[in-house]
C-alpha atoms as a PDB file:
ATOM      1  CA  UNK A   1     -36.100  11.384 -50.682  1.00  0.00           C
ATOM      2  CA  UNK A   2     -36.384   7.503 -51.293  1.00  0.00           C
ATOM      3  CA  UNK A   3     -36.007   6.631 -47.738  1.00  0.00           C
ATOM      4  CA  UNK A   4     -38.765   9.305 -46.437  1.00  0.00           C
ATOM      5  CA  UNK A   5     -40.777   7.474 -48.936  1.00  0.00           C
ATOM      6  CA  UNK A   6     -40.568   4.173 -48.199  1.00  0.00           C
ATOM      7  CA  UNK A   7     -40.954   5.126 -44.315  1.00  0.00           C
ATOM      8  CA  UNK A   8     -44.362   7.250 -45.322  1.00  0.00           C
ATOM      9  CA  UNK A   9     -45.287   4.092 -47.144  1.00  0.00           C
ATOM     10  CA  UNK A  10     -44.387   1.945 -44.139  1.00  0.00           C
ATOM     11  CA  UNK A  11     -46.627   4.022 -42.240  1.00  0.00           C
ATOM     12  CA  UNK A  12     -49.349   4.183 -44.656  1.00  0.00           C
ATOM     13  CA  UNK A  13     -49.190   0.285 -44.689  1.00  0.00           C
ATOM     14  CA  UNK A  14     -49.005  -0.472 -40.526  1.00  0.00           C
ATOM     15  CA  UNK A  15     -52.181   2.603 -40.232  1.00  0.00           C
ATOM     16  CA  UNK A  16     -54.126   0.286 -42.910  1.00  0.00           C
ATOM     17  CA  UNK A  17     -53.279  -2.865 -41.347  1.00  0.00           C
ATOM     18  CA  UNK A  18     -54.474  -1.004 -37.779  1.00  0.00           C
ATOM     19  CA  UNK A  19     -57.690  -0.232 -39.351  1.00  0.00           C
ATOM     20  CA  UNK A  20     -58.387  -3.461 -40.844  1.00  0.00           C
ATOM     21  CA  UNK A  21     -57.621  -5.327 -38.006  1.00  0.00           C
ATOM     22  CA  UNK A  22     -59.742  -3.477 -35.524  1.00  0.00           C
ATOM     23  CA  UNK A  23     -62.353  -2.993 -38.535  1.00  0.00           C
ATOM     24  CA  UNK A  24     -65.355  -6.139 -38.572  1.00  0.00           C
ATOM     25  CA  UNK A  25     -64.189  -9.046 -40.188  1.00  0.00           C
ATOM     26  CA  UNK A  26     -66.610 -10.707 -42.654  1.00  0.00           C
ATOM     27  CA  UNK A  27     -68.042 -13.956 -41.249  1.00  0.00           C
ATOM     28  CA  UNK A  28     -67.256 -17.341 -43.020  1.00  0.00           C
ATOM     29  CA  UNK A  29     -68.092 -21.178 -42.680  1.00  0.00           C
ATOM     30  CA  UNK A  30     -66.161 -24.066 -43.597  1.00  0.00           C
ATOM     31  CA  UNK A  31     -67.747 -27.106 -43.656  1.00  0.00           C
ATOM     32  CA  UNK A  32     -64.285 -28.347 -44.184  1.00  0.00           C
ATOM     33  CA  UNK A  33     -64.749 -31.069 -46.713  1.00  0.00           C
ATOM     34  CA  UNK A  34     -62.532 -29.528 -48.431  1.00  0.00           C
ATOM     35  CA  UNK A  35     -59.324 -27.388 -48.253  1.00  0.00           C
ATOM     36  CA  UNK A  36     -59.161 -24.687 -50.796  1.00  0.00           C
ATOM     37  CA  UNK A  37     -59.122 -21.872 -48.654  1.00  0.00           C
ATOM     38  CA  UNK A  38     -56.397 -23.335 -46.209  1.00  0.00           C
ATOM     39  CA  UNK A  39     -52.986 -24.197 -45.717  1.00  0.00           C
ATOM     40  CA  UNK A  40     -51.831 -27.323 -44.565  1.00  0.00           C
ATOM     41  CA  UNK A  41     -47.797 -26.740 -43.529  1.00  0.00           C
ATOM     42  CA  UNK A  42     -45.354 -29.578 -44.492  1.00  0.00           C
ATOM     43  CA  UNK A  43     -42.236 -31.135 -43.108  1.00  0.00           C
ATOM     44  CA  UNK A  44     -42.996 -28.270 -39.919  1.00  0.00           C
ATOM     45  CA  UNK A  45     -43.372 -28.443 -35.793  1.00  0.00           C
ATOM     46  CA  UNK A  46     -42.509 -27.284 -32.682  1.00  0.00           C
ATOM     47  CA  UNK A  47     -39.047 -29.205 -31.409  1.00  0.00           C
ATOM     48  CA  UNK A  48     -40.261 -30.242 -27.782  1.00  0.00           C
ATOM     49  CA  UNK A  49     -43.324 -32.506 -30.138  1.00  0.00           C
ATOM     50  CA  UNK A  50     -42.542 -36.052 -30.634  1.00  0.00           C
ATOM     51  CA  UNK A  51     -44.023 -35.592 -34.542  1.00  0.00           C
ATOM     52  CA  UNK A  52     -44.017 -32.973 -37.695  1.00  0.00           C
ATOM     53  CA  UNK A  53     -47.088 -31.941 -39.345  1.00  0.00           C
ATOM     54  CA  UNK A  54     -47.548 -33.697 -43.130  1.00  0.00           C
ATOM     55  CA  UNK A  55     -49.745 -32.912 -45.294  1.00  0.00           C
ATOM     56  CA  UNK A  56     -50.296 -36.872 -45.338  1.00  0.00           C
ATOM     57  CA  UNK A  57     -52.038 -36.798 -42.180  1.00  0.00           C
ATOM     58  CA  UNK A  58     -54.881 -34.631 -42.693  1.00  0.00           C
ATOM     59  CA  UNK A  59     -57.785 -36.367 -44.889  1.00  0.00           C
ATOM     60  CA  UNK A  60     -60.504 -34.672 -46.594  1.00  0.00           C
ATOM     61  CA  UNK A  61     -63.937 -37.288 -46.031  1.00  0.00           C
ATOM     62  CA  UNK A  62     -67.620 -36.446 -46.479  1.00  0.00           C
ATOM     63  CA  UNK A  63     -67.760 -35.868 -42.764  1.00  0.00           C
ATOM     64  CA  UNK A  64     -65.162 -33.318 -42.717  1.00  0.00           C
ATOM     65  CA  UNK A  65     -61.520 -33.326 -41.886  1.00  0.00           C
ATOM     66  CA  UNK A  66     -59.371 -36.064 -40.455  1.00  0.00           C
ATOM     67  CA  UNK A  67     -55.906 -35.786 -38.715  1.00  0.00           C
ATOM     68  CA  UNK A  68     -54.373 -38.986 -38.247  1.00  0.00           C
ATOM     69  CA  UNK A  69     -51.204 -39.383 -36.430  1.00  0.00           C
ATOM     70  CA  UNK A  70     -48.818 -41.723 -38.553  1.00  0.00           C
ATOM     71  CA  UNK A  71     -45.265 -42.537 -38.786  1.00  0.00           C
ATOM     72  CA  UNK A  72     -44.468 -39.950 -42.604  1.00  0.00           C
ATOM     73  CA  UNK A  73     -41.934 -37.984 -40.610  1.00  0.00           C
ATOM     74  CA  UNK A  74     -38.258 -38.627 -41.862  1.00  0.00           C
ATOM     75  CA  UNK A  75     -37.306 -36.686 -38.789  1.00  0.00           C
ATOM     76  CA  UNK A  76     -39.451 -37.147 -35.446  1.00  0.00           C
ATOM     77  CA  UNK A  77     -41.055 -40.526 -34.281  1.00  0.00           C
ATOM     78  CA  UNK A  78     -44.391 -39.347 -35.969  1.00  0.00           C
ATOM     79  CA  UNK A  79     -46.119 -37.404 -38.256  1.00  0.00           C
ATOM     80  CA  UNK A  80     -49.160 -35.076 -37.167  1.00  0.00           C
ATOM     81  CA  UNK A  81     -51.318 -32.709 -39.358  1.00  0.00           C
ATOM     82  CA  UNK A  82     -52.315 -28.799 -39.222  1.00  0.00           C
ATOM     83  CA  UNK A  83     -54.891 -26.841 -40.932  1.00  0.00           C
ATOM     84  CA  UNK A  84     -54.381 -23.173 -41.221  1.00  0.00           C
ATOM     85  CA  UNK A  85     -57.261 -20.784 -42.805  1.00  0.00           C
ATOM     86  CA  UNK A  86     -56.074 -18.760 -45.414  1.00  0.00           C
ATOM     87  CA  UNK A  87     -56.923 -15.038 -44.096  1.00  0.00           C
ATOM     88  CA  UNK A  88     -54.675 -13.196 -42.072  1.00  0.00           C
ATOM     89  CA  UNK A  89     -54.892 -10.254 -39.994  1.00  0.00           C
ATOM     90  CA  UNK A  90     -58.973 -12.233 -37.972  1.00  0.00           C
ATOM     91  CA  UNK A  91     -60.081  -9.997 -35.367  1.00  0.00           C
ATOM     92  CA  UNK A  92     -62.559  -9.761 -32.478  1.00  0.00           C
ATOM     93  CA  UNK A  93     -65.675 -12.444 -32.823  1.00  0.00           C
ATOM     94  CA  UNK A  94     -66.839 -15.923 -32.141  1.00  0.00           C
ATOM     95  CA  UNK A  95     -64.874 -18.824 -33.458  1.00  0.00           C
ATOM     96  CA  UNK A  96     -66.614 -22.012 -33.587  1.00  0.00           C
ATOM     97  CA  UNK A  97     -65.914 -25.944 -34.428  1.00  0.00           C
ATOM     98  CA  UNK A  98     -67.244 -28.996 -34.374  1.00  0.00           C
ATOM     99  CA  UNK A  99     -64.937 -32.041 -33.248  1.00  0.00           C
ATOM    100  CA  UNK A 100     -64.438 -35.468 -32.073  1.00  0.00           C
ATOM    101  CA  UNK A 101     -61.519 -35.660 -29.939  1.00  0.00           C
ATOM    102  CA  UNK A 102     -58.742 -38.459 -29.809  1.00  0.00           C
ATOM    103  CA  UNK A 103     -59.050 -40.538 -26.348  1.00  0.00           C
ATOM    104  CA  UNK A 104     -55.499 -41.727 -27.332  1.00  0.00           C
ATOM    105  CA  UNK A 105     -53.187 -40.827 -24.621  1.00  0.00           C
ATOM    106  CA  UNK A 106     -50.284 -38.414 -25.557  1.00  0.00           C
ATOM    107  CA  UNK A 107     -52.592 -37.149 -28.463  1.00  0.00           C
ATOM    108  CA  UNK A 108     -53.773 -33.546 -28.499  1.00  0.00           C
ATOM    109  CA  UNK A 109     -57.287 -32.278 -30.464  1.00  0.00           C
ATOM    110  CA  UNK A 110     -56.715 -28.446 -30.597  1.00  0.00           C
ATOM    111  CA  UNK A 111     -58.826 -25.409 -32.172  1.00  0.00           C
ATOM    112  CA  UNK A 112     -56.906 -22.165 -31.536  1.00  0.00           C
ATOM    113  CA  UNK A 113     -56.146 -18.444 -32.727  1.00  0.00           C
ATOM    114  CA  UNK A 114     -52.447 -17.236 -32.808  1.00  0.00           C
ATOM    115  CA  UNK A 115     -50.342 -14.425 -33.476  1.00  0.00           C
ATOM    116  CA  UNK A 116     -47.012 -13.377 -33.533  1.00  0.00           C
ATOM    117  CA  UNK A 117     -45.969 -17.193 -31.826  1.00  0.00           C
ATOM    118  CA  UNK A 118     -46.728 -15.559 -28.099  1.00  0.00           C
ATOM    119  CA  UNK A 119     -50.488 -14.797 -28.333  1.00  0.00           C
ATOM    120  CA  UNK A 120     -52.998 -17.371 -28.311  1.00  0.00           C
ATOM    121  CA  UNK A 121     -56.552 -18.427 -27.358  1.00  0.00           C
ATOM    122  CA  UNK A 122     -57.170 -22.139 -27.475  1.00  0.00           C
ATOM    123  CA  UNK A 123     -59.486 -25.541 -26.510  1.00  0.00           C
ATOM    124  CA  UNK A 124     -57.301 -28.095 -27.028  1.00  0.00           C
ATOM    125  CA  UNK A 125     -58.287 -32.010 -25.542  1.00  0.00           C
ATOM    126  CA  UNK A 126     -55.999 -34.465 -24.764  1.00  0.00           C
ATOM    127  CA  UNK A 127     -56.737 -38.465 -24.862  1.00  0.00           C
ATOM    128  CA  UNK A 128     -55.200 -38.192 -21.453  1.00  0.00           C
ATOM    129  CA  UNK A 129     -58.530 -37.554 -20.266  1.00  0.00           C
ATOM    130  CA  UNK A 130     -61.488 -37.174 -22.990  1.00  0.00           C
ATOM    131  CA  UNK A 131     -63.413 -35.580 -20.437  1.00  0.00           C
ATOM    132  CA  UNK A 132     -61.850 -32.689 -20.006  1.00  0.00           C
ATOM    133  CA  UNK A 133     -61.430 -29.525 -22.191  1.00  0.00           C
ATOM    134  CA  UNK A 134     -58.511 -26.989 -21.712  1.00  0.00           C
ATOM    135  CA  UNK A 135     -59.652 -23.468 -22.113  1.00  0.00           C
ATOM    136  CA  UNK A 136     -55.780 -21.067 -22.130  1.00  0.00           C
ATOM    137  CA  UNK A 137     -55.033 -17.794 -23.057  1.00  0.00           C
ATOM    138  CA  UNK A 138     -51.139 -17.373 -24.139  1.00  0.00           C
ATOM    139  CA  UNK A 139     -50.025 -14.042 -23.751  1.00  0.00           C
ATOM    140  CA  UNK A 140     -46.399 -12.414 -23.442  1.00  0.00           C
ATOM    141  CA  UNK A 141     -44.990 -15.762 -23.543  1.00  0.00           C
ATOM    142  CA  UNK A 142     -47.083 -17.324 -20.618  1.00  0.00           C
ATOM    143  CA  UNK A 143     -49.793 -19.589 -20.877  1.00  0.00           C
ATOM    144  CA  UNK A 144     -52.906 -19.425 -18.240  1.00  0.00           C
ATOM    145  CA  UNK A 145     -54.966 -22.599 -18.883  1.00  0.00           C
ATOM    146  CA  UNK A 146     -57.880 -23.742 -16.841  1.00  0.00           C
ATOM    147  CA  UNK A 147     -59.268 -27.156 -16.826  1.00  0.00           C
ATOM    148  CA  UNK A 148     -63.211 -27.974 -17.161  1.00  0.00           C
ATOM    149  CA  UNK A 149     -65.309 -30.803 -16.755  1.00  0.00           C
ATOM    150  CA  UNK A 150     -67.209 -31.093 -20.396  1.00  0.00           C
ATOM    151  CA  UNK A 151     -69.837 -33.348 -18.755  1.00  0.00           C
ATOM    152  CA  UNK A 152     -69.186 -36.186 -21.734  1.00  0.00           C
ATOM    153  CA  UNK A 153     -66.528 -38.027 -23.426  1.00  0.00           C
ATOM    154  CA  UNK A 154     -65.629 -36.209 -26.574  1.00  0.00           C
ATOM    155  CA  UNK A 155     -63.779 -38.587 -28.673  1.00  0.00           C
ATOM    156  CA  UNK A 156     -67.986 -40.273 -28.697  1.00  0.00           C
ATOM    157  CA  UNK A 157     -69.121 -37.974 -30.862  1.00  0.00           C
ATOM    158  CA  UNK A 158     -69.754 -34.367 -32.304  1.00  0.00           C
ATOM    159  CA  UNK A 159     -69.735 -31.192 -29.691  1.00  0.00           C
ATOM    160  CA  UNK A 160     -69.912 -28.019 -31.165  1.00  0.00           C
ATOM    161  CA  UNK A 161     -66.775 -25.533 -29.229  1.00  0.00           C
ATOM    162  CA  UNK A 162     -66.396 -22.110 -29.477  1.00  0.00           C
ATOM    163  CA  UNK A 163     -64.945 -18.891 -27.998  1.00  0.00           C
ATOM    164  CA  UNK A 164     -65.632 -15.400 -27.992  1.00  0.00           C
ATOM    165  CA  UNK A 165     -63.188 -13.143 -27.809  1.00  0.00           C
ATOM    166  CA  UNK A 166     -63.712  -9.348 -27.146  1.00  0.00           C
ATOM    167  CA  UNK A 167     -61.227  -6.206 -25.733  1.00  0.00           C
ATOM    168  CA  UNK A 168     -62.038  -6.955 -22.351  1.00  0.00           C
ATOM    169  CA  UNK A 169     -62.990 -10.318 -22.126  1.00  0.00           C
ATOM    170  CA  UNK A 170     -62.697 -14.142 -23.558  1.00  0.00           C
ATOM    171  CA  UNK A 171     -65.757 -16.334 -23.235  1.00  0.00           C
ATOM    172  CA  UNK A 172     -65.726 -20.527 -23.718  1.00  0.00           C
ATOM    173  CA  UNK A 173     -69.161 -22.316 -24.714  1.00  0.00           C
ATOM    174  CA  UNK A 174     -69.673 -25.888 -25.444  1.00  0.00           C
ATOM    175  CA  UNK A 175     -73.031 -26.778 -27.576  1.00  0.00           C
ATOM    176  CA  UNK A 176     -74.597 -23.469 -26.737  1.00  0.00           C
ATOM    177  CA  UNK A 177     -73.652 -23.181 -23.308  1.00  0.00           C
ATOM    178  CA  UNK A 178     -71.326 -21.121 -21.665  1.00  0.00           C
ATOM    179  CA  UNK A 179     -68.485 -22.790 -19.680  1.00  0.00           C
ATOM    180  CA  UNK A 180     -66.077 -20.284 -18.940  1.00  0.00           C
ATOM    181  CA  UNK A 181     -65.613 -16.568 -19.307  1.00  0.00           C
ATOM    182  CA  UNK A 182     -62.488 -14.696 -18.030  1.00  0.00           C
ATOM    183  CA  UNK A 183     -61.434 -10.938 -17.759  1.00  0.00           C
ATOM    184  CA  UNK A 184     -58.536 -11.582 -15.660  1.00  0.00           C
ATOM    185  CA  UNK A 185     -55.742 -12.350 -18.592  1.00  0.00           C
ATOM    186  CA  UNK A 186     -55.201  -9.742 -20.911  1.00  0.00           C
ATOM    187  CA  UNK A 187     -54.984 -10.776 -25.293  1.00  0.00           C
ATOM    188  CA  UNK A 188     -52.748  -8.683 -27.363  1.00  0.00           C
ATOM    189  CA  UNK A 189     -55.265  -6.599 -30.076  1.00  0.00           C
ATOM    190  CA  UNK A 190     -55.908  -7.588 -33.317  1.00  0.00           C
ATOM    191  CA  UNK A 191     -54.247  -4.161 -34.530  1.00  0.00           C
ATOM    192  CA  UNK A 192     -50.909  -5.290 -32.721  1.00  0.00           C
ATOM    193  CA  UNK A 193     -50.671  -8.968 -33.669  1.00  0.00           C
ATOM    194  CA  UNK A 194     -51.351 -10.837 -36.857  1.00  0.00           C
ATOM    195  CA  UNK A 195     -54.006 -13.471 -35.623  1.00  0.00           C
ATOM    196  CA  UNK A 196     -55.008 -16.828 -37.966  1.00  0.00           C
ATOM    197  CA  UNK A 197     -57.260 -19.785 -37.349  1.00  0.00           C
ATOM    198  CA  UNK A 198     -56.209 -23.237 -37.200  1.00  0.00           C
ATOM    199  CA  UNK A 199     -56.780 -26.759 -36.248  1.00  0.00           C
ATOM    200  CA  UNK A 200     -54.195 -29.274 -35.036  1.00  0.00           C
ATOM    201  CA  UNK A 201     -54.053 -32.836 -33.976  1.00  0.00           C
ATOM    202  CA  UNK A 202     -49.978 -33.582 -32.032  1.00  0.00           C
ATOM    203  CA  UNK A 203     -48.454 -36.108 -30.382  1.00  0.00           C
ATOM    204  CA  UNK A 204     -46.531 -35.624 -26.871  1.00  0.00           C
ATOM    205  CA  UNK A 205     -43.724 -38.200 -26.374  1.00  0.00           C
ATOM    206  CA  UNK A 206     -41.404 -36.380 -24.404  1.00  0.00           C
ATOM    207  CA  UNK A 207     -40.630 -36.754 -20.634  1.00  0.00           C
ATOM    208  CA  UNK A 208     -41.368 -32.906 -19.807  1.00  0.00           C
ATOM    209  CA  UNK A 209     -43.596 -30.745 -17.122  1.00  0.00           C
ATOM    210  CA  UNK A 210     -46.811 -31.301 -19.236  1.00  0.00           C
ATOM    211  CA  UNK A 211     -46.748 -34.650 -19.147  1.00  0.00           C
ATOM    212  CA  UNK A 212     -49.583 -35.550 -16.967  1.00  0.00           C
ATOM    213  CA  UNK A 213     -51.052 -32.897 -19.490  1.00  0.00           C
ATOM    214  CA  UNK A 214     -51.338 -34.778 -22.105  1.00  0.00           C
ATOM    215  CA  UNK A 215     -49.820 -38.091 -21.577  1.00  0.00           C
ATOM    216  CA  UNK A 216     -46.823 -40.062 -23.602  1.00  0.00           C
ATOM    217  CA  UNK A 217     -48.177 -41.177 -26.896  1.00  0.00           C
ATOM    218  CA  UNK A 218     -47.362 -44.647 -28.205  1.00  0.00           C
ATOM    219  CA  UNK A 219     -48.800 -45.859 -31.442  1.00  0.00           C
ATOM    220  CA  UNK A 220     -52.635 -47.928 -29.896  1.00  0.00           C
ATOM    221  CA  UNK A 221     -52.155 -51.835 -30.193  1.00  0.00           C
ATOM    222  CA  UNK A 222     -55.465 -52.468 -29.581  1.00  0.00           C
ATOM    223  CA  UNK A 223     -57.084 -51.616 -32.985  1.00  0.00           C
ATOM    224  CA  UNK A 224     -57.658 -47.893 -31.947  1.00  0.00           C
ATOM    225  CA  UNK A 225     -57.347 -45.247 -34.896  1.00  0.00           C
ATOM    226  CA  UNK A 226     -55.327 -41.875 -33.209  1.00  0.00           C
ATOM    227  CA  UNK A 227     -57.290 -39.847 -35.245  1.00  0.00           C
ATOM    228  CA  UNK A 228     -59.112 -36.259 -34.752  1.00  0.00           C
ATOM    229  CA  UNK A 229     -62.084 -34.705 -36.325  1.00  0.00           C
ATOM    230  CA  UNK A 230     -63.223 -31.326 -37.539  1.00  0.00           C
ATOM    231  CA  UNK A 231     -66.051 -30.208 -39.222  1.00  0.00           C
ATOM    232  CA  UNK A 232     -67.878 -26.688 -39.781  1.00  0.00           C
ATOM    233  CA  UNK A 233     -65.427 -23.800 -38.920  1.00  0.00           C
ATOM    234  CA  UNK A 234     -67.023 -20.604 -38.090  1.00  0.00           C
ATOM    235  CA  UNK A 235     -66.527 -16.957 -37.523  1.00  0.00           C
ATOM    236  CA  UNK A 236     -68.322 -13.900 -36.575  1.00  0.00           C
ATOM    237  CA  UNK A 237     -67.760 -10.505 -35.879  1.00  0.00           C
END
C-alpha cells in the first residue's frame, strides 16, 4: 500500500508541475539593485572556464548589477559572478534585459534560460567583438548559435535585449526591434524541463574550438575594468 501511494503522489506531483509549467506565468521586473529574490551560486562553474562564480564578483550599485571578473577563486585563475532568479519551473514569454557588455577579450556578457543543463536559449556577447550578439538555442546537447551584427558597440552603453520564446518559435529583438526569429531548432517544453533565468559574466582562458568565440582572457593592463552590467529583468507571459 505505501509504495502505490507514494507512486500516486509522484504522479499527482509531475501532473501539477505539467500544469503549472504550461499554465501563464505571472510577469515580474527586477530593477536589480538589489538581490533578494535571487541566488548568486558560490565556489561553482563549468570545468572547461578559466574562473568560478563568487559571490564577490557581483555588486549591487544604484545603476543595477555589476559582475566583475577578479582573481577570489582558490581554484581557477579567476573568479566570475552569476545571478540566478529565484522561481523555478518559467515558461513561455518574453524575457528582457538591459546591459552593457564587456569589450574585454576572453570575457563573456550572457542573459539566458536553462533547464535540465541541455536546454537553453541565450544572447551572450563576447569582448572578442562588442559588436556582435550571439543569439543560440541549446537543445539535446547541441548548441545552434547564429551571429548578428547589433549595429553598435555594446560595452558604450545601455541596449535593452530580449527574446520571445513560444511552442513553435524563438524570436531575438534588440531595443524594440526584431533581429532574429527562428522555427528551425526545436526547445524542450516548459512541462518537460525545469527552466530558470539568469545572468552571467565568464572568462575563457582555455586553448579550445571556441576560441575565436570568445577570445583568451588576460587580466586588461591598460586601466580597463572587465566588468558587465545588468539592469531591469523582465518577464511576460
Amino acid at each position: 500500500m505505501r509504495s502505490i501511494f507514494v507512486l500516486s503522489s509522484a504522479a499527482l506531483l509531475a501532473s501539477s508541475f505539467l500544469l503549472l509549467s504550461e499554465a501563464a506565468r505571472k510577469a515580474f521586473r527586477e530593477p536589480l539593485n538589489r538581490h533578494d529574490n535571487f541566488v548568486i551560486p558560490d565556489g561553482s562553474g563549468p570545468d572547461r572556464w578559466g574562473c568560478t562564480f563568487q559571490q564577490s564578483a557581483v555588486k549591487v550599485t544604484n545603476a543595477g548589477t555589476r559582475i566583475l571578473i577578479g582573481k577570489d577563486s582558490s581554484s581557477k585563475p579567476f573568479s566570475c559572478g552569476e545571478l540566478i532568479y529565484g522561481e523555478e519551473g518559467l515558461s513561455y514569454g518574453v524575457y528582457s534585459i538591459d546591459m552593457i557588455a564587456s569589450n574585454v577579450v576572453g570575457q563573456v556578457t550572457s542573459f539566458f534560460l536553462i533547464a535540465n543543463e541541455d536546454s537553453e536559449i541565450d544572447i551572450e556577447i563576447t569582448g572578442l567583438n562588442s559588436h556582435i550578439g550571439w543569439m543560440n538555442i541549446w537543445h539535446a546537447h547541441k548548441q545552434h548559435p547564429i551571429s548578428i551584427d547589433l549595429g553598435f558597440d555594446a560595452s558604450e552603453g545601455w541596449h535593452t535585449y530580449q527574446f520571445e520564446w513560444r511552442k513553435d518559435f524563438v524570436e531575438w529583438s534588440v531595443d524594440g526591434k526584431v533581429i532574429l526569429h527562428r522555427t528551425d531548432i526545436p526547445t524542450t517544453p516548459p512541462s518537460q524541463a525545469n527552466y530558470r533565468l539568469a545572468i552571467n559574466s565568464w572568462t575563457q582562458v582555455n586553448q579550445e574550438k571556441d576560441i575565436q568565440w570568445a577570445g583568451q582572457f588576460k587580466m586588461p593592463t591598460d586601466g580597463r575594468i572587465p566588468q558587465a552590467m545588468f539592469r531591469n529583468i523582465q518577464y511576460r507571459p
